[in-house]
N, C-alpha and C. Protein backbone atom coordinates (compact mmCIF):
# COMPACT_ATOMS: atom_id res chain seq x y z
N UNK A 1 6.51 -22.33 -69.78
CA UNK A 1 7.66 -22.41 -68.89
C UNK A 1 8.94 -22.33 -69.73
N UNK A 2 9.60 -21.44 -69.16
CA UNK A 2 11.36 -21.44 -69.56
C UNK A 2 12.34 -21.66 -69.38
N UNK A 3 13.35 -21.94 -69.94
CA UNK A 3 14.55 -22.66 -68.87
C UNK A 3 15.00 -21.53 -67.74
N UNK A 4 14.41 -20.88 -67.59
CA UNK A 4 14.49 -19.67 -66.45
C UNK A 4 13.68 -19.92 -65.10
N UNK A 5 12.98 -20.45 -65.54
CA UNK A 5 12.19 -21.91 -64.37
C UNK A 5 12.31 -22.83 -63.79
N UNK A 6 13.39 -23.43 -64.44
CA UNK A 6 14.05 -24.67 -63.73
C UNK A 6 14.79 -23.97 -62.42
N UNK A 7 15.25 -23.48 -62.10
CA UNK A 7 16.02 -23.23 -61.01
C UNK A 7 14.78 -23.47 -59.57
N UNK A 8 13.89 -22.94 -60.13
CA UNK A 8 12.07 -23.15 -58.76
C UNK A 8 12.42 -24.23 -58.90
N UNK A 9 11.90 -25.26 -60.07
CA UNK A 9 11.45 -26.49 -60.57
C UNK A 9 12.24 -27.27 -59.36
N UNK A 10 13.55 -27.00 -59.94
CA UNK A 10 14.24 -28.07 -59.03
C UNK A 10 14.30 -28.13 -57.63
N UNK A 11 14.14 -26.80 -57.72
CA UNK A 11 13.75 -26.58 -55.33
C UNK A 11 12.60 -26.88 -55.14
N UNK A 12 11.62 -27.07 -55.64
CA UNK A 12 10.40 -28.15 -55.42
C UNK A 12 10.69 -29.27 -55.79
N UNK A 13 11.59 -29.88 -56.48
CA UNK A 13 11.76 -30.84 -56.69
C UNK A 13 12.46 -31.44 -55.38
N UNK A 14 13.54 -30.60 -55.24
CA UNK A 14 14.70 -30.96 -53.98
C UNK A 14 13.42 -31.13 -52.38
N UNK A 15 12.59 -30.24 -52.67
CA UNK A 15 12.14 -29.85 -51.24
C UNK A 15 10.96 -31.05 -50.89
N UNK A 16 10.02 -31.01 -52.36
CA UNK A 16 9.64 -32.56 -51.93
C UNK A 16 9.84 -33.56 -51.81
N UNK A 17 11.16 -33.99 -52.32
CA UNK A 17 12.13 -35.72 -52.31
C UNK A 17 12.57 -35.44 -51.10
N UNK A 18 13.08 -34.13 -50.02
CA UNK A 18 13.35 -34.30 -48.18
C UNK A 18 11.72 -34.53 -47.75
N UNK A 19 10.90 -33.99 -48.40
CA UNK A 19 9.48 -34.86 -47.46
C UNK A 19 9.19 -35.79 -47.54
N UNK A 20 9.51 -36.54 -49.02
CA UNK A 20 9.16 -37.93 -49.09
C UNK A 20 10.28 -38.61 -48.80
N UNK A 21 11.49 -38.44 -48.36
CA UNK A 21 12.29 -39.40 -47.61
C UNK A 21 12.21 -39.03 -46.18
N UNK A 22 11.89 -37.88 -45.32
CA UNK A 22 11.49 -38.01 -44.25
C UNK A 22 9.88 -38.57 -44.35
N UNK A 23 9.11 -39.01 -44.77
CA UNK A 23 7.91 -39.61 -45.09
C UNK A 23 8.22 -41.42 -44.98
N UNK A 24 8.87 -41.64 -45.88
CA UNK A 24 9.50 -42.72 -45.79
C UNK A 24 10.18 -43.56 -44.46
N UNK A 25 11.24 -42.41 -44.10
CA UNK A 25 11.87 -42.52 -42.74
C UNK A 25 11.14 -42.75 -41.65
N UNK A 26 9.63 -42.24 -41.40
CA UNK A 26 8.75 -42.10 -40.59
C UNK A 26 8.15 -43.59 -40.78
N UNK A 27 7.62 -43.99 -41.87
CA UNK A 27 7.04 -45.55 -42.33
C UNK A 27 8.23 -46.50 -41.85
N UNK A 28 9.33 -46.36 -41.99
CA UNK A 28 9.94 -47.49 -41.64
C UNK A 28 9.92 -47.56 -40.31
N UNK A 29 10.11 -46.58 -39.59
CA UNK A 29 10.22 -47.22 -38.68
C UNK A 29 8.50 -47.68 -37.46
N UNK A 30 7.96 -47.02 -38.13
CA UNK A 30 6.04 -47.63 -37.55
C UNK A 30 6.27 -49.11 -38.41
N UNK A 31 7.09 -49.14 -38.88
CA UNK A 31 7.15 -50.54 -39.78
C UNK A 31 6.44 -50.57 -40.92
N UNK A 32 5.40 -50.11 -41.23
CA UNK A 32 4.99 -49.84 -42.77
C UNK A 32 5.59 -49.67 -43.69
N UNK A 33 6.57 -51.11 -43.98
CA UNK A 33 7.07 -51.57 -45.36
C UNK A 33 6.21 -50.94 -46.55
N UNK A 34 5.14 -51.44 -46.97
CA UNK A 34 4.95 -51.10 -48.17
C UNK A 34 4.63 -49.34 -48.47
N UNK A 35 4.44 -48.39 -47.26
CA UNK A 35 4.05 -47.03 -47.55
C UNK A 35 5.87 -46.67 -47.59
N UNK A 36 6.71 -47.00 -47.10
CA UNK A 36 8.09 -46.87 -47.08
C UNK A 36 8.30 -46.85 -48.37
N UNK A 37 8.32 -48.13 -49.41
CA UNK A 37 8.48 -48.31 -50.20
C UNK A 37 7.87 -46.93 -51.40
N UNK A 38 7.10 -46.76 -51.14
CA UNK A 38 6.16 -45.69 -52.04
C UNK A 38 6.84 -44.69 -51.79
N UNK A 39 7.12 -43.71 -50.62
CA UNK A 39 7.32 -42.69 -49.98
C UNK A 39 9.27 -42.87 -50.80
N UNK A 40 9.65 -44.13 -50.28
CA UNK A 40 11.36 -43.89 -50.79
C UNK A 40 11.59 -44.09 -52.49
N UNK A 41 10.11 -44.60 -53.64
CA UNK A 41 10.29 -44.76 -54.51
C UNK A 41 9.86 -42.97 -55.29
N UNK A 42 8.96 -42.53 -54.45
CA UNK A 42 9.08 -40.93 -54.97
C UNK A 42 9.78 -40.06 -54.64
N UNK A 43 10.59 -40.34 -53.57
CA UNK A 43 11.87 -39.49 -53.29
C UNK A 43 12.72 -40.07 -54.65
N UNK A 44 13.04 -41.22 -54.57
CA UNK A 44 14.37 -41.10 -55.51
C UNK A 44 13.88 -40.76 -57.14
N UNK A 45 12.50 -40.77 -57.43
CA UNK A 45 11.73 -40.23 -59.21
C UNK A 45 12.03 -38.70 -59.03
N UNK A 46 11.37 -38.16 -57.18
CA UNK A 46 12.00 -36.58 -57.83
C UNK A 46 12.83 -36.55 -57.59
N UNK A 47 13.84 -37.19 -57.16
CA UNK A 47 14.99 -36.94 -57.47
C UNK A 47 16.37 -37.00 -58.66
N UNK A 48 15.74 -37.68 -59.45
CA UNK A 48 15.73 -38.54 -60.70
C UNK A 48 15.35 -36.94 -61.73
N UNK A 49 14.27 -36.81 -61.42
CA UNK A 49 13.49 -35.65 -62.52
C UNK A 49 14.32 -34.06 -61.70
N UNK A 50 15.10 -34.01 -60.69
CA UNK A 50 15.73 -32.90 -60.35
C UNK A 50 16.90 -32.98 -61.21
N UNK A 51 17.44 -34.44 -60.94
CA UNK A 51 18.85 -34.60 -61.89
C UNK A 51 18.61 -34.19 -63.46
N UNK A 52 17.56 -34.41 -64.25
CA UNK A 52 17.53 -34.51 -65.30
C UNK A 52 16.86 -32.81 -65.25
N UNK A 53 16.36 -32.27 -64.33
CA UNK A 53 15.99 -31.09 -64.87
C UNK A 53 17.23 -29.83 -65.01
N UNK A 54 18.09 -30.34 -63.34
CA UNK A 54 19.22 -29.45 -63.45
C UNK A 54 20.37 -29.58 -64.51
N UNK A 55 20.34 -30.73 -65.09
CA UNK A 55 21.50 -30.79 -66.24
C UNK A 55 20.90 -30.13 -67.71
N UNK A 56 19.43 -29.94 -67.40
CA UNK A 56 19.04 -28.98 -68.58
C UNK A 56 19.06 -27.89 -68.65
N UNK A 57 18.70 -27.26 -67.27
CA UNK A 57 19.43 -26.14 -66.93
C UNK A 57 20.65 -25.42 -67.55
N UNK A 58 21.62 -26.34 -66.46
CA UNK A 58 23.22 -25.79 -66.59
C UNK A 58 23.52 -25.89 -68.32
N UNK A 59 22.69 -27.24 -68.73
CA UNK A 59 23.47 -27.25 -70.22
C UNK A 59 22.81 -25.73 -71.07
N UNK A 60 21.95 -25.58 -70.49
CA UNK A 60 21.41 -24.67 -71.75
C UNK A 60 21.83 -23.06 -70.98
N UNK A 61 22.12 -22.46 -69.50
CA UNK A 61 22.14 -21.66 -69.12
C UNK A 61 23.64 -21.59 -68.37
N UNK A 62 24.49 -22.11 -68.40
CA UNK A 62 25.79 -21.96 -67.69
C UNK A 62 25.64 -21.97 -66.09
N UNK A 63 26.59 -21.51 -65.99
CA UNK A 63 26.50 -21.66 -64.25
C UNK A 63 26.12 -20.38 -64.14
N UNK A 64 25.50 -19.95 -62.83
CA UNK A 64 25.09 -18.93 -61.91
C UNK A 64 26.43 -18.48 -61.05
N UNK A 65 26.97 -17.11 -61.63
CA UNK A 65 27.67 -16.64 -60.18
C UNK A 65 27.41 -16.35 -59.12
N UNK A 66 27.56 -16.37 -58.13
CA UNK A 66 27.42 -15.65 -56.99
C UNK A 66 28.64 -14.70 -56.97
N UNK A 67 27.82 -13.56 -56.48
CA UNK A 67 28.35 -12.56 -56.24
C UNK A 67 28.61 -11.45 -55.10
N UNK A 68 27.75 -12.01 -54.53
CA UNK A 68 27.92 -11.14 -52.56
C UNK A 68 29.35 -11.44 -52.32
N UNK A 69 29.08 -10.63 -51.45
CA UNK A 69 30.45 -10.51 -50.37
C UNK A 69 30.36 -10.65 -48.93
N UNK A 70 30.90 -10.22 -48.22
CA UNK A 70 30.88 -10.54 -46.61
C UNK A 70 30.84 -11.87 -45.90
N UNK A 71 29.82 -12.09 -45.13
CA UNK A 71 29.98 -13.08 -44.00
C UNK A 71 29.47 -14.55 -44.92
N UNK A 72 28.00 -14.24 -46.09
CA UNK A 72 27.58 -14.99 -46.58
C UNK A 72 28.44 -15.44 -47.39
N UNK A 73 29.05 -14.98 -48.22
CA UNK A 73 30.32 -15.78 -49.07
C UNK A 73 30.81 -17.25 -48.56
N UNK A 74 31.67 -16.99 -47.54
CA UNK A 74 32.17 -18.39 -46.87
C UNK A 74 30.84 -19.61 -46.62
N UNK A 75 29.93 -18.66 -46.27
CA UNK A 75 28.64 -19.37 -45.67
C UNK A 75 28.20 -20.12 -46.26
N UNK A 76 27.90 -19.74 -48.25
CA UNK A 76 27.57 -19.83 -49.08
C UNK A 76 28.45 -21.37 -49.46
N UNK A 77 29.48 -20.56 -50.08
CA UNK A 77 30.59 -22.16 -50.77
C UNK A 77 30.82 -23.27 -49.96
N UNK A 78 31.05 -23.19 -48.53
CA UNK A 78 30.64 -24.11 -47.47
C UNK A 78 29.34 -25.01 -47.66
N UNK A 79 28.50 -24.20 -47.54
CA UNK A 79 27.27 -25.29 -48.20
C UNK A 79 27.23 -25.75 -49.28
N UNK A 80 27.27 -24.84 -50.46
CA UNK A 80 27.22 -24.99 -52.06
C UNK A 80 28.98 -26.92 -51.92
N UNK A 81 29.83 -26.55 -51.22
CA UNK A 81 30.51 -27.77 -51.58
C UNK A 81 30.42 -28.66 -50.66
N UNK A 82 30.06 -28.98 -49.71
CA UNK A 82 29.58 -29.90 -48.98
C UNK A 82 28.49 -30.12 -49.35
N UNK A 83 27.30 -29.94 -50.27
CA UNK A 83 26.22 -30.68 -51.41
C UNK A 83 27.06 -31.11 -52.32
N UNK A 84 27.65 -30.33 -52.89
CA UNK A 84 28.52 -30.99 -54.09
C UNK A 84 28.73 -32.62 -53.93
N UNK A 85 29.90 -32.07 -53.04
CA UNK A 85 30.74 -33.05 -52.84
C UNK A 85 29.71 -34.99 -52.56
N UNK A 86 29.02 -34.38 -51.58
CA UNK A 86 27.75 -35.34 -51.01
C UNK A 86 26.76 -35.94 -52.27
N UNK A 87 26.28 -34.72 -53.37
CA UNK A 87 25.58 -34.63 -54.40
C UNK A 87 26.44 -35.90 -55.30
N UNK A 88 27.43 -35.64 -55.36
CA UNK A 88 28.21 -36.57 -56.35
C UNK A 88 29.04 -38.09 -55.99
N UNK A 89 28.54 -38.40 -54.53
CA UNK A 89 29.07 -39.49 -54.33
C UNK A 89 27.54 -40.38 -54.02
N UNK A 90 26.42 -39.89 -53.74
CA UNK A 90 25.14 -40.20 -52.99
C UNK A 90 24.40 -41.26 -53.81
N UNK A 91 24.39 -40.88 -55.29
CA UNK A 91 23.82 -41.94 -56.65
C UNK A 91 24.29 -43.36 -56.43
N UNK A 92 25.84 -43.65 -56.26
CA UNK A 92 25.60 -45.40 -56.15
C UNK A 92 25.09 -46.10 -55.17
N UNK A 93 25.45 -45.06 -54.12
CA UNK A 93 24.62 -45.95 -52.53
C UNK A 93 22.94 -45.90 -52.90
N UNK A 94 22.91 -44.78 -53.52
CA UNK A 94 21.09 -44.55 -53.38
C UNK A 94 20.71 -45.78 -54.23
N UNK A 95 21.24 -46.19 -55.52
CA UNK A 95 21.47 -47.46 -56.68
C UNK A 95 21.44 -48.66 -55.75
N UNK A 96 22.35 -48.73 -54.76
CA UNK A 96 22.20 -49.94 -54.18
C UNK A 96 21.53 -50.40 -53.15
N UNK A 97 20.99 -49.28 -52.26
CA UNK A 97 19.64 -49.70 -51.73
C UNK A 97 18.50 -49.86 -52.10
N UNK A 98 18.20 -49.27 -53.89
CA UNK A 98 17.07 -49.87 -54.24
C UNK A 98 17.06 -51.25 -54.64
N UNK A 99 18.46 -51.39 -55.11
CA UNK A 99 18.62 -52.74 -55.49
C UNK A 99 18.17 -54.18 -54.68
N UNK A 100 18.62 -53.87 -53.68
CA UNK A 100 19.00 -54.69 -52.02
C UNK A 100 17.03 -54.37 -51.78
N UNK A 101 16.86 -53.56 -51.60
CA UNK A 101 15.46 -53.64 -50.87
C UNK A 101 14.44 -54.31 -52.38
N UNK A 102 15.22 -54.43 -53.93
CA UNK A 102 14.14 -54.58 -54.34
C UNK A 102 14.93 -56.58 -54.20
N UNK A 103 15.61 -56.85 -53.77
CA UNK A 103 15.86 -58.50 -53.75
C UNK A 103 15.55 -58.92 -52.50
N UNK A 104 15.23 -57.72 -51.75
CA UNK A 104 14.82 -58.27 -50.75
C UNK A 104 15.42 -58.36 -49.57
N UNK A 105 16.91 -57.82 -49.61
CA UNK A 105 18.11 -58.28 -48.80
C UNK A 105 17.87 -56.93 -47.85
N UNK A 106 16.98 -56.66 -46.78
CA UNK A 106 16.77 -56.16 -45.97
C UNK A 106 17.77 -55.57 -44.64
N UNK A 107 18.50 -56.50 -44.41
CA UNK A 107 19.44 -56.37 -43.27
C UNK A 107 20.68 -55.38 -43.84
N UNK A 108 20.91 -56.00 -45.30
CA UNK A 108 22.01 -55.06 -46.08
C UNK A 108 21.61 -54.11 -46.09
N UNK A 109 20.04 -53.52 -47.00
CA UNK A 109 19.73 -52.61 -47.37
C UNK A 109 19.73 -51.61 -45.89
N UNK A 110 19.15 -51.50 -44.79
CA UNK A 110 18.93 -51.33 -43.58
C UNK A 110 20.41 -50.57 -42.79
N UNK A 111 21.53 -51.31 -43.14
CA UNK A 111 22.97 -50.83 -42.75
C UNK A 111 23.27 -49.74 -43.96
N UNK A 112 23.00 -49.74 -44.62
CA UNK A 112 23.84 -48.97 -45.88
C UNK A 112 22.63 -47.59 -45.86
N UNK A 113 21.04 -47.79 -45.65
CA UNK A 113 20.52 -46.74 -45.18
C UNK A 113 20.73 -45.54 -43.76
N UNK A 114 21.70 -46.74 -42.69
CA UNK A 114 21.63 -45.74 -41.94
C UNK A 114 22.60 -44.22 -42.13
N UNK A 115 23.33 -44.47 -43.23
CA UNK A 115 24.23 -43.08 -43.40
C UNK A 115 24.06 -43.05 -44.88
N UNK A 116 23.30 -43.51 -45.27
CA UNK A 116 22.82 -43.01 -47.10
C UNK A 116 21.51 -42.06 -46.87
N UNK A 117 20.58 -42.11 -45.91
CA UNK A 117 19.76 -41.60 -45.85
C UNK A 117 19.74 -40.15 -45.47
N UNK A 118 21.04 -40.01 -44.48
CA UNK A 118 20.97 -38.49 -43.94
C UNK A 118 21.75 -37.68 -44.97
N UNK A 119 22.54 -38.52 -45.96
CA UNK A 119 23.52 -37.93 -46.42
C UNK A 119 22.52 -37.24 -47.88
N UNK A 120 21.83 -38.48 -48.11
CA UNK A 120 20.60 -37.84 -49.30
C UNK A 120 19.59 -36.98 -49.04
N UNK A 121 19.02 -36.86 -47.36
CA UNK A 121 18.27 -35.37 -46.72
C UNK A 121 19.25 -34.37 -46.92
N UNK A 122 20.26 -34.69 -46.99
CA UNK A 122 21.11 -33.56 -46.55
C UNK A 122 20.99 -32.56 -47.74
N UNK A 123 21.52 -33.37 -48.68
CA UNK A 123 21.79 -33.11 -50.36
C UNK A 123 20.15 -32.14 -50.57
N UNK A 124 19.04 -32.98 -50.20
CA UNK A 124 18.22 -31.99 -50.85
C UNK A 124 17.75 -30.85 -49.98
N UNK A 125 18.02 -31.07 -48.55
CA UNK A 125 18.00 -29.77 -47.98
C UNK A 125 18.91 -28.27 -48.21
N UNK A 126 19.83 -29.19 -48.15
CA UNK A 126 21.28 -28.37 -48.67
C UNK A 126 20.76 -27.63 -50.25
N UNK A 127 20.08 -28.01 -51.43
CA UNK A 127 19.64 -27.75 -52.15
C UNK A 127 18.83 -26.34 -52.89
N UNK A 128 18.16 -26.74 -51.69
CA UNK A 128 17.25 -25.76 -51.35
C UNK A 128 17.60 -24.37 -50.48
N UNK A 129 18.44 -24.78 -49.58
CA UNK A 129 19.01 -23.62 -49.05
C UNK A 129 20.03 -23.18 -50.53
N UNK A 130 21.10 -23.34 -51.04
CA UNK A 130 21.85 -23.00 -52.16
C UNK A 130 20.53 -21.71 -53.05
N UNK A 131 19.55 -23.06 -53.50
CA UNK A 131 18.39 -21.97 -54.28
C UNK A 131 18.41 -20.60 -53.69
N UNK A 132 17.94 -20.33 -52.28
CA UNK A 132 17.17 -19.72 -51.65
C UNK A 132 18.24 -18.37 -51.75
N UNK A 133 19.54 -19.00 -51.07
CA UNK A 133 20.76 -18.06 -51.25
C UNK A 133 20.71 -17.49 -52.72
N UNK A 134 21.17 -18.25 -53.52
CA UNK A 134 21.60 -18.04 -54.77
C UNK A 134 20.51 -17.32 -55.35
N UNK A 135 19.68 -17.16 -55.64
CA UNK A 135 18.01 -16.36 -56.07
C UNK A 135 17.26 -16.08 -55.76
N UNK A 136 17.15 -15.66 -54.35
CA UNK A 136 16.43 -15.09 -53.16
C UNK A 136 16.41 -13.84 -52.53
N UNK A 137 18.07 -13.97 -51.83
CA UNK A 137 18.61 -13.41 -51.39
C UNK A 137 19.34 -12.58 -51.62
N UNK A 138 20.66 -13.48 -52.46
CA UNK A 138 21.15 -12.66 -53.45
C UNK A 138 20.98 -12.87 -54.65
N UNK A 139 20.24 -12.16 -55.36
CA UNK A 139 20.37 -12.62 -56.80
C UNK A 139 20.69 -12.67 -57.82
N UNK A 140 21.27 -13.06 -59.03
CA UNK A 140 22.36 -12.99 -59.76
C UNK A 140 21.78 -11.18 -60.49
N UNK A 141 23.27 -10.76 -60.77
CA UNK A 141 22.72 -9.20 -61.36
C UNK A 141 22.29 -9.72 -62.98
């Protein structure tokens, strides 16, 4: 494998941390605390091993232009910065609901999931669509 790989890597990475937090999402609420727990502790490892794979990436390969034109352009940076933006604020809330659920403080953890959770599906859905665009569709020349 090459650092020419990471770009998959991480959209499997992104694509299974939205199954295992919709996995998760599904346990909590059948109430199955402890499969919750499992399901939201492998969302946030691949998500953990996406962070650490994409900064090996970018460090060793620069950024990716995009280069289309037309309707997808707007389409494109619209998504690409609304992950961003989401991508880079999402780490301390995600920090503090493991914290809270690992002391136990349930009711906290519980309020701070109801808009940490969609905002972290979002991020890795959003993810994955970016991939799909960015090296799919169109792909860098």
């Amino acid at each position: 494998m090459s650092t020419s790989d990471l770009p998959t890597v991480n959209a499997i990475l992104n694509s299974l941390s939205a199954v295992f937090l919709i996995t998760g999402f599904v346990f909590i609420k059948k109430k199955k605390r402890e499969a919750h727990k499992k399901a939201m502790l492998t969302a946030f490892s691949l998500s953990a091993l996406f962070l650490v794979s994409y900064i090996i990436y970018h460090y060793t390969s620069g950024a990716t232009t995009f280069t289309a034109d037309g309707w997808i352009r707007p389409v494109y940076f619209t998504i690409l910065i609304s992950h961003t933006i989401l991508a880079t604020i999402i780490l301390p809330p995600i920090l503090i609901l493991l914290y809270r659920a690992w002391k136990k403080q349930y009711t906290k953890h519980a309020r701070l999931a109801r808009w940490t959770f969609p905002a972290w599906l979002y991020v890795s859905i959003t993810g994955v669509i970016i991939y799909t665009i960015l090296y799919h569709w169109y792909p860098p020349v």
